[in-house]
PDB file of N, CA and C in Angstrom:
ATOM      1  N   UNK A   1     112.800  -0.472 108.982  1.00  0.00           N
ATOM      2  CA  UNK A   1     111.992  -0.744 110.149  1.00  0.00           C
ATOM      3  C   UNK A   1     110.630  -0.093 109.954  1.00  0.00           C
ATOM      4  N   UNK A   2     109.475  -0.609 110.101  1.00  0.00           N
ATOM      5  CA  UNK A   2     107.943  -0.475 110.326  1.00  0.00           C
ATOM      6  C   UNK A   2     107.791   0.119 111.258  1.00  0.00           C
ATOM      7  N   UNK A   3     107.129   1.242 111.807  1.00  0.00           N
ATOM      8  CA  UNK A   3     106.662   1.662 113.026  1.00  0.00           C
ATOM      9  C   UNK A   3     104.858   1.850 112.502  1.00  0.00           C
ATOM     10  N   UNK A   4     104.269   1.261 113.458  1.00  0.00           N
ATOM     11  CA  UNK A   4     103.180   1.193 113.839  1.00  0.00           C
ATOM     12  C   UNK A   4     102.361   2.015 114.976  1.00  0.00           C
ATOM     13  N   UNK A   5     103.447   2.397 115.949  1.00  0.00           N
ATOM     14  CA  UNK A   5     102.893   2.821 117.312  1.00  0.00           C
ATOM     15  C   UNK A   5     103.714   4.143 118.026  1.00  0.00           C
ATOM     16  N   UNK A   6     103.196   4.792 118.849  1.00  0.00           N
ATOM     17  CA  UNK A   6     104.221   5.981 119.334  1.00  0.00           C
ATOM     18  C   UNK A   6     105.628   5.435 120.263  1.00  0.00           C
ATOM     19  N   UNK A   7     106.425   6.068 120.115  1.00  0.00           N
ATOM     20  CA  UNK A   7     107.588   6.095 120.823  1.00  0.00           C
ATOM     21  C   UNK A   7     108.297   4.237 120.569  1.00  0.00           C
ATOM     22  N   UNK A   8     108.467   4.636 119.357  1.00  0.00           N
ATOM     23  CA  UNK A   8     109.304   3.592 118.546  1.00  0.00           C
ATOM     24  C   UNK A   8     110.682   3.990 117.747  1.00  0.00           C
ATOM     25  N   UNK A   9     111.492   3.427 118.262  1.00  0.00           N
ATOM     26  CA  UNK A   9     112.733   4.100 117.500  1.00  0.00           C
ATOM     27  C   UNK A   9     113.729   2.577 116.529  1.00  0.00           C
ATOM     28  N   UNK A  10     114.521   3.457 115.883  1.00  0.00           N
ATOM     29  CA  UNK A  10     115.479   2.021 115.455  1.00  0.00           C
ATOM     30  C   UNK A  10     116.302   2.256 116.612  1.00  0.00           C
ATOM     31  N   UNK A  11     117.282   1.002 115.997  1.00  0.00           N
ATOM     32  CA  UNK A  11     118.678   1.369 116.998  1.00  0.00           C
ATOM     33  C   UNK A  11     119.523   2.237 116.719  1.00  0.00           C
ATOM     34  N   UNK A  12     120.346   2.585 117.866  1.00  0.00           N
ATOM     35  CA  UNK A  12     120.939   3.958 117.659  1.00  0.00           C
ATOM     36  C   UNK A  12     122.373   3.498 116.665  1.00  0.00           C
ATOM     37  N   UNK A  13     122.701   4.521 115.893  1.00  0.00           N
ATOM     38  CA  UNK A  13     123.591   4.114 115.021  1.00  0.00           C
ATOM     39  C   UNK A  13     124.960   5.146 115.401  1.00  0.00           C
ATOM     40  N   UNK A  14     125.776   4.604 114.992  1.00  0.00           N
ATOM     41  CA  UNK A  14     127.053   6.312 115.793  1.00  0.00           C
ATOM     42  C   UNK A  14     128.183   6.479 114.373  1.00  0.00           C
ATOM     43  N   UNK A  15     127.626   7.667 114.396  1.00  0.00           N
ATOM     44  CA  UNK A  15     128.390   8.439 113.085  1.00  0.00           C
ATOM     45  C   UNK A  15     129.972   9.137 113.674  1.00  0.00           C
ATOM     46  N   UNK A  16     130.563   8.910 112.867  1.00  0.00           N
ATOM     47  CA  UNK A  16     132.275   9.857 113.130  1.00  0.00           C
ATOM     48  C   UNK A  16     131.736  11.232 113.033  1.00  0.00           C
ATOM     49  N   UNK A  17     132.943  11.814 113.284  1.00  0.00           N
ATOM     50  CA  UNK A  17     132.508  13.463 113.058  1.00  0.00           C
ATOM     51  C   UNK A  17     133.153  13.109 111.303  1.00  0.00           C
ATOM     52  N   UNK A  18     132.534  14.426 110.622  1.00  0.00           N
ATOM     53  CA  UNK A  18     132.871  14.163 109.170  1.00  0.00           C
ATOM     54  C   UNK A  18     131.857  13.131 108.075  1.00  0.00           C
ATOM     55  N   UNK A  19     131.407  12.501 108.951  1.00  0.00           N
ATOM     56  CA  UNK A  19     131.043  11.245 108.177  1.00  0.00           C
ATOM     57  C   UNK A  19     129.754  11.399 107.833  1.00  0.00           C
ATOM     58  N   UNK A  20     129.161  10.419 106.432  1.00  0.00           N
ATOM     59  CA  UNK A  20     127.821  10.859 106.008  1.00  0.00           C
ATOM     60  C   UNK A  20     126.967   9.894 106.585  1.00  0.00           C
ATOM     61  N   UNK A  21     125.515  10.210 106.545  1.00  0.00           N
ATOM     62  CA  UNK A  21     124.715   9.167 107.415  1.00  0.00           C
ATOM     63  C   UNK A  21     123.711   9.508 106.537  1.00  0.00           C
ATOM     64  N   UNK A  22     122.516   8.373 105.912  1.00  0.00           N
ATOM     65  CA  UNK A  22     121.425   8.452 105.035  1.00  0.00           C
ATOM     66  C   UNK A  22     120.282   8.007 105.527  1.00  0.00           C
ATOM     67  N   UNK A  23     119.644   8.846 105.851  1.00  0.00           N
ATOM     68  CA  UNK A  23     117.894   8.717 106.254  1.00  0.00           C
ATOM     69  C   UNK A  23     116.902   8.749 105.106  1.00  0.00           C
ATOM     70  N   UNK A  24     115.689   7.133 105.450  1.00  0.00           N
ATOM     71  CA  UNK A  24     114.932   6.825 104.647  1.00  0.00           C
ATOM     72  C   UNK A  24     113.796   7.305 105.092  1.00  0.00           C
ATOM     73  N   UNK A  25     112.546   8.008 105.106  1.00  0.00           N
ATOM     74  CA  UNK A  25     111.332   7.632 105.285  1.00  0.00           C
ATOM     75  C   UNK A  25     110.547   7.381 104.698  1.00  0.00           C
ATOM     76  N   UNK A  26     109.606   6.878 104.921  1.00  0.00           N
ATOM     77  CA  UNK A  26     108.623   6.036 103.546  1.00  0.00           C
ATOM     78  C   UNK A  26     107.462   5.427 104.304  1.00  0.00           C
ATOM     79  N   UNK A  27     106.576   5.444 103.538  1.00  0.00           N
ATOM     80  CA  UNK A  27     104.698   5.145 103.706  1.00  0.00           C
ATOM     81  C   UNK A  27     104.101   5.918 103.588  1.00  0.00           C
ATOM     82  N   UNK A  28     102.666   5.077 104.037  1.00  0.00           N
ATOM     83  CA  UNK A  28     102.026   6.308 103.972  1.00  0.00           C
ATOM     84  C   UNK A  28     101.174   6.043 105.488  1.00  0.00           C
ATOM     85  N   UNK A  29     101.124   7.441 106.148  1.00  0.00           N
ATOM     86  CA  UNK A  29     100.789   7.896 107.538  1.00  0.00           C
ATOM     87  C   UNK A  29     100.848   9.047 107.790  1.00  0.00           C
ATOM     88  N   UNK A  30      99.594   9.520 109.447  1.00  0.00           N
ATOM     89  CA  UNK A  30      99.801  10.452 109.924  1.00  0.00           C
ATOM     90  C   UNK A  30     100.596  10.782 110.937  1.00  0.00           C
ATOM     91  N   UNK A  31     101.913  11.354 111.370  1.00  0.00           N
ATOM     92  CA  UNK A  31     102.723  11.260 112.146  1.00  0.00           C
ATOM     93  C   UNK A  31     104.107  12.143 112.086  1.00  0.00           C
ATOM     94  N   UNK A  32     104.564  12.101 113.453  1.00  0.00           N
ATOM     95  CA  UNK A  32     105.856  13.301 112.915  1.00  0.00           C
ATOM     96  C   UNK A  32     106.934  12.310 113.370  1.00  0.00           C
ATOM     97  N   UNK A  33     107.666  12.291 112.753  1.00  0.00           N
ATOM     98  CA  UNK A  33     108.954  11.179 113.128  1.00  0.00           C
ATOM     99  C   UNK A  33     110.145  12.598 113.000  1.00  0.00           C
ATOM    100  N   UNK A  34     110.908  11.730 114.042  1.00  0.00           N
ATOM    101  CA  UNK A  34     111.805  12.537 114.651  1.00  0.00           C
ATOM    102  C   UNK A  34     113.052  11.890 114.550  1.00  0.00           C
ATOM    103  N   UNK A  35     114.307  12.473 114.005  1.00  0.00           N
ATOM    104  CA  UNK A  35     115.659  12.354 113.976  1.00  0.00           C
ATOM    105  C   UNK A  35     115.863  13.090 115.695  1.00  0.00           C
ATOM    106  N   UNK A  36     117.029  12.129 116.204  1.00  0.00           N
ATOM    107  CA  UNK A  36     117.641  12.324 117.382  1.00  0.00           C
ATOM    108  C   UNK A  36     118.825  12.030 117.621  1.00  0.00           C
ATOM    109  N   UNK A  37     119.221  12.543 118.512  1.00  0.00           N
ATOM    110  CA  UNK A  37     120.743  12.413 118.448  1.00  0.00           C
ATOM    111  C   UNK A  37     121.079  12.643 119.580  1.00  0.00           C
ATOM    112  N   UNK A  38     122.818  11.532 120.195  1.00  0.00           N
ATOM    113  CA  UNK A  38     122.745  11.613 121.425  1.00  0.00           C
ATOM    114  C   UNK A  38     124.292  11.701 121.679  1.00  0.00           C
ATOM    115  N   UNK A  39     125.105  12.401 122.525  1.00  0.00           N
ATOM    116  CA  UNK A  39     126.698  12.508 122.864  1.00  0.00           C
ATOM    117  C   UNK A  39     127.282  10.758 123.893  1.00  0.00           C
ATOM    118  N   UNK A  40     125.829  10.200 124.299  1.00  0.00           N
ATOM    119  CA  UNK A  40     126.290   8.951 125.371  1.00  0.00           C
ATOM    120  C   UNK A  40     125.230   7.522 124.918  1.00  0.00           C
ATOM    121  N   UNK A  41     124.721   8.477 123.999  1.00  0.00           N
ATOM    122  CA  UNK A  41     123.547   6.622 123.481  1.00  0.00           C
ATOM    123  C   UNK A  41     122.270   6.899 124.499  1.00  0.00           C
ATOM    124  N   UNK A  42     122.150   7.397 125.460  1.00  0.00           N
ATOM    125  CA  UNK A  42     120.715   7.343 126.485  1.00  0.00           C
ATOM    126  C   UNK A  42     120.175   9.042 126.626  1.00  0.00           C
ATOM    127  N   UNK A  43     120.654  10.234 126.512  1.00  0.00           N
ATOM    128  CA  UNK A  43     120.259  10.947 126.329  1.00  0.00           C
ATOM    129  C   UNK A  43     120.109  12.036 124.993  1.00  0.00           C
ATOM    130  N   UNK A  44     118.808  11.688 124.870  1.00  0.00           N
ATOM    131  CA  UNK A  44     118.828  12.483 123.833  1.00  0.00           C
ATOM    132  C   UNK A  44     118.336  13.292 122.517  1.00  0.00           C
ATOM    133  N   UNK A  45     118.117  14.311 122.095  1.00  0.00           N
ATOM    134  CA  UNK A  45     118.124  15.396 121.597  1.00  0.00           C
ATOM    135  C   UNK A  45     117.579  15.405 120.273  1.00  0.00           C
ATOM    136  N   UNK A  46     116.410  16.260 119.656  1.00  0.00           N
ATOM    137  CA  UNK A  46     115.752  16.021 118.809  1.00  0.00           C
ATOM    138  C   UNK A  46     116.496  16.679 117.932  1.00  0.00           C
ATOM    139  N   UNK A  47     116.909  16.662 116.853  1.00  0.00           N
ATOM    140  CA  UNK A  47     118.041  16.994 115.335  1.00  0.00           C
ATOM    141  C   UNK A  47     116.809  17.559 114.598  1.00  0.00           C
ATOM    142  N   UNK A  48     115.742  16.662 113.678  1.00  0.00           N
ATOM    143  CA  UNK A  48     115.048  17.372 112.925  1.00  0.00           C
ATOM    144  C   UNK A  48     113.571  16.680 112.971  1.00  0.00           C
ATOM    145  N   UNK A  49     112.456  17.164 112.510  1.00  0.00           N
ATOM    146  CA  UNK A  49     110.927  16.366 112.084  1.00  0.00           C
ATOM    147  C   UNK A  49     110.821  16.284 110.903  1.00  0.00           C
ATOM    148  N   UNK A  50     110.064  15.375 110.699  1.00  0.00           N
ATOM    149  CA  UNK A  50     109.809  15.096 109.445  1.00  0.00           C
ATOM    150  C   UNK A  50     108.323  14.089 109.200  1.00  0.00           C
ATOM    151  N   UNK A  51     107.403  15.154 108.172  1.00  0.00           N
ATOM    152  CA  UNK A  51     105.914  14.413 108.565  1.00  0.00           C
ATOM    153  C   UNK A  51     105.171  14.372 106.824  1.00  0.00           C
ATOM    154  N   UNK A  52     106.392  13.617 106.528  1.00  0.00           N
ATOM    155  CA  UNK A  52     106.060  13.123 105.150  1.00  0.00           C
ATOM    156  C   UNK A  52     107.596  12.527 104.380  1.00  0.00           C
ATOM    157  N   UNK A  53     106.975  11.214 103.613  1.00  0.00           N
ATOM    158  CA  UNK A  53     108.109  10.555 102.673  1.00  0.00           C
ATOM    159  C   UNK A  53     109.133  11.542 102.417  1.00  0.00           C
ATOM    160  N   UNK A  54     110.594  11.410 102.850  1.00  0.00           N
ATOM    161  CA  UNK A  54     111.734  12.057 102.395  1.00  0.00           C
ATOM    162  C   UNK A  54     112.979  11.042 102.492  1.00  0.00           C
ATOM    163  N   UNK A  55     113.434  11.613 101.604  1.00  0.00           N
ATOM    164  CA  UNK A  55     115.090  10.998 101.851  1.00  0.00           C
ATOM    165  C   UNK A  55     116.356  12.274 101.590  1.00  0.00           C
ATOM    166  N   UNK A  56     117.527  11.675 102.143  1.00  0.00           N
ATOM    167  CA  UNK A  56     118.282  12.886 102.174  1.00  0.00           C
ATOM    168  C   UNK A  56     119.473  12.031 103.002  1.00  0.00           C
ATOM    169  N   UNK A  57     120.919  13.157 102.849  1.00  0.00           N
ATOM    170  CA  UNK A  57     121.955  12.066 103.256  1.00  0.00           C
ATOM    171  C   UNK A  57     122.325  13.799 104.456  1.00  0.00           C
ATOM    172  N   UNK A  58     122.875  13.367 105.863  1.00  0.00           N
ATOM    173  CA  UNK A  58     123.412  14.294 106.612  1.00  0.00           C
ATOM    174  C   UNK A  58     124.795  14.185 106.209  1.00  0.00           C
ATOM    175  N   UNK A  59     125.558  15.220 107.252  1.00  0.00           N
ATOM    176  CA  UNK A  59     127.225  14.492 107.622  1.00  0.00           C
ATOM    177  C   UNK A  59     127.395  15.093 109.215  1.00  0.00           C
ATOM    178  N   UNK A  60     127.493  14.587 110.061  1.00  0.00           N
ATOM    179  CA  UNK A  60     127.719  15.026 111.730  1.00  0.00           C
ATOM    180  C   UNK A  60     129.223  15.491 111.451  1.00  0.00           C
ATOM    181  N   UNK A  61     129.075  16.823 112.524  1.00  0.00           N
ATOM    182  CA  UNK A  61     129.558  18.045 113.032  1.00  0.00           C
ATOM    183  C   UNK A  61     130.962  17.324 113.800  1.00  0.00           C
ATOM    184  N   UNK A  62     130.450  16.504 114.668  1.00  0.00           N
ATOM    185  CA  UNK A  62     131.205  15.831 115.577  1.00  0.00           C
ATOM    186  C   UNK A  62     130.618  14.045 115.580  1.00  0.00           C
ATOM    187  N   UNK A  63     131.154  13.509 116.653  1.00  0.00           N
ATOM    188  CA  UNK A  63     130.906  11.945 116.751  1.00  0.00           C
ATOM    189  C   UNK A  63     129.634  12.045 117.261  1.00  0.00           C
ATOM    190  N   UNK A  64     128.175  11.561 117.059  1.00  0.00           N
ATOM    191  CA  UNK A  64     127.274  11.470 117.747  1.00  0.00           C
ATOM    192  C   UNK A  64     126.018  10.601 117.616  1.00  0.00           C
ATOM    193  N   UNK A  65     125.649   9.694 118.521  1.00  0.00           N
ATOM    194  CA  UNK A  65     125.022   8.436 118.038  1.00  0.00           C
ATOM    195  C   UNK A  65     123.528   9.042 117.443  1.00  0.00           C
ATOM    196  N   UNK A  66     122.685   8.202 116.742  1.00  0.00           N
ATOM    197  CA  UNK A  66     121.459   9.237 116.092  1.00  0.00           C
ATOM    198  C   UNK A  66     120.660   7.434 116.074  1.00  0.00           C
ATOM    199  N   UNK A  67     119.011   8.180 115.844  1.00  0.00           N
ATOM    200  CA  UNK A  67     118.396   7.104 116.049  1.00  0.00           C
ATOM    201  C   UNK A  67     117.157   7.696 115.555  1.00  0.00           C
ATOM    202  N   UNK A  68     116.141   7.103 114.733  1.00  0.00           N
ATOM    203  CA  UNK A  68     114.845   7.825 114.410  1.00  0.00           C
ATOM    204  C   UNK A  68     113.772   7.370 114.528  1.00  0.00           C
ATOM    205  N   UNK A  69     113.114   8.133 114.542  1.00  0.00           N
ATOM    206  CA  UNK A  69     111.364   7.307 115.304  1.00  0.00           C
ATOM    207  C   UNK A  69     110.286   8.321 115.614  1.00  0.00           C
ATOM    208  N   UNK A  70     109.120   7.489 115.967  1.00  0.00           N
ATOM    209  CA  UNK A  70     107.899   8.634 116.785  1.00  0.00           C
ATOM    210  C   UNK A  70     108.102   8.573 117.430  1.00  0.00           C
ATOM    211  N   UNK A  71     107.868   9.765 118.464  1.00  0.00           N
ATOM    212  CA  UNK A  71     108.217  10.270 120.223  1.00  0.00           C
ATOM    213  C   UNK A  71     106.179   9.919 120.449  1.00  0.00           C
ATOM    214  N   UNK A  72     106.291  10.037 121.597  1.00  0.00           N
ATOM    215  CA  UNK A  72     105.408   9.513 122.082  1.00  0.00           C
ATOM    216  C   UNK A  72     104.147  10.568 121.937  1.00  0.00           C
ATOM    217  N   UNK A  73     102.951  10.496 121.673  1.00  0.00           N
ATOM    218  CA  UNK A  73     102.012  11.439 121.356  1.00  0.00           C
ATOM    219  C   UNK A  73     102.122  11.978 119.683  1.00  0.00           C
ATOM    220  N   UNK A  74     103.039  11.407 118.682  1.00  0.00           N
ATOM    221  CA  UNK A  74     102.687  11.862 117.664  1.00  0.00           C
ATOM    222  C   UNK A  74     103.088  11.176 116.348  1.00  0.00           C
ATOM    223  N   UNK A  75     101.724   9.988 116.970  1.00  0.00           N
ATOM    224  CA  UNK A  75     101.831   8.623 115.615  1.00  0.00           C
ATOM    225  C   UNK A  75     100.542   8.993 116.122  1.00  0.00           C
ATOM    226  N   UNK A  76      99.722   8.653 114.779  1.00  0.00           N
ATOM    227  CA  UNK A  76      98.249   8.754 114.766  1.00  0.00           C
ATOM    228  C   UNK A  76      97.552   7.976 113.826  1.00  0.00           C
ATOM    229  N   UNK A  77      98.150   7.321 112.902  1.00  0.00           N
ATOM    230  CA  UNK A  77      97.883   6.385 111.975  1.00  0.00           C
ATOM    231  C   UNK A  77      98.903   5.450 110.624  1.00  0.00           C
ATOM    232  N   UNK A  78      98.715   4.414 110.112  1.00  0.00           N
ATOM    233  CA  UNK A  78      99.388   4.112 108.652  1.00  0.00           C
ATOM    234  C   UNK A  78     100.497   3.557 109.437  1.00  0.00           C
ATOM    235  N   UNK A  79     101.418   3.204 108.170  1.00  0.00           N
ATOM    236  CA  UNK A  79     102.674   2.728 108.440  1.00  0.00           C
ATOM    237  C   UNK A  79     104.096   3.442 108.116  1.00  0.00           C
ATOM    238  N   UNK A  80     104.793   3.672 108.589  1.00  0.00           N
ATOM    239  CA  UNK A  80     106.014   4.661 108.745  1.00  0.00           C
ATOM    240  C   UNK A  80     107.119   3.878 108.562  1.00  0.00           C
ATOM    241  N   UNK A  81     107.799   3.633 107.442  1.00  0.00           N
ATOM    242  CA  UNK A  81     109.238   2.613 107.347  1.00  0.00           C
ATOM    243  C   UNK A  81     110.619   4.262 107.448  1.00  0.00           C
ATOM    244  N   UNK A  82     111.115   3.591 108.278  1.00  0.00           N
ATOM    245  CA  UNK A  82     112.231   4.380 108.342  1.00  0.00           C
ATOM    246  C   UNK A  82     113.330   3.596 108.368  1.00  0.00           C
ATOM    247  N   UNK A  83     114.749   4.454 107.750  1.00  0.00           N
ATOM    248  CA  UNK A  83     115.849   3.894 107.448  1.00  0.00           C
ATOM    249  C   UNK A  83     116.996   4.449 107.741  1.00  0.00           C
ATOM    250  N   UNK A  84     118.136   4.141 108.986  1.00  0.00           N
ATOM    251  CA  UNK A  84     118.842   4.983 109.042  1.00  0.00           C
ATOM    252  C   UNK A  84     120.339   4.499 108.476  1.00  0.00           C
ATOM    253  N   UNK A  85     121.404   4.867 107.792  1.00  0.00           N
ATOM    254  CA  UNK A  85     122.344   4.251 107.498  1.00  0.00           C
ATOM    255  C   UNK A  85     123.302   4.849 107.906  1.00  0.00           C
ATOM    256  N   UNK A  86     124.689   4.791 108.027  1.00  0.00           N
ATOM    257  CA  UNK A  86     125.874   5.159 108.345  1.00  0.00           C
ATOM    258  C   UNK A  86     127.083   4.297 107.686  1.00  0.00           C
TER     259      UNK A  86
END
């Protein structure tokens, strides 16, 4: 997914407890994109930032849906592809 603009997320994805989940980011831009994570899908909770190309695989603690994106006020330019897998 392309993000262009603030407060853009993918869809939320829901990991088992135990289970691994693989985050892409990629482009090039100024911006802090934010891993989040939620116990009900609508509220929810910033996990980690990240304000440059990385990749890396998690594994959740417990069951908990996750979703990544810019929060609002901190996209400022370029293009931001993010990738979340499960």
């Amino acid at each position: 997914m392309n993000i262009t603009a603030q407060n853009t997320f993918t869809p939320a994805v829901f990991v088992q407890a135990g289970d691994p989940f693989d985050v892409s980011v990629s482009g090039t831009f100024v911006a802090t994109v934010t891993l989040q994570r939620s116990k009900d899908g609508t509220n929810w909770r910033d996990a980690d930032t990240i304000t440059s190309p990385s990749e890396w695989t998690g594994e959740s603690g417990s069951a908990w849906w996750f979703r990544i994106g810019v929060k609002t006020g901190n996209y400022t330019s370029g293009t931001v592809t993010v990738e979340l897998y499960a």
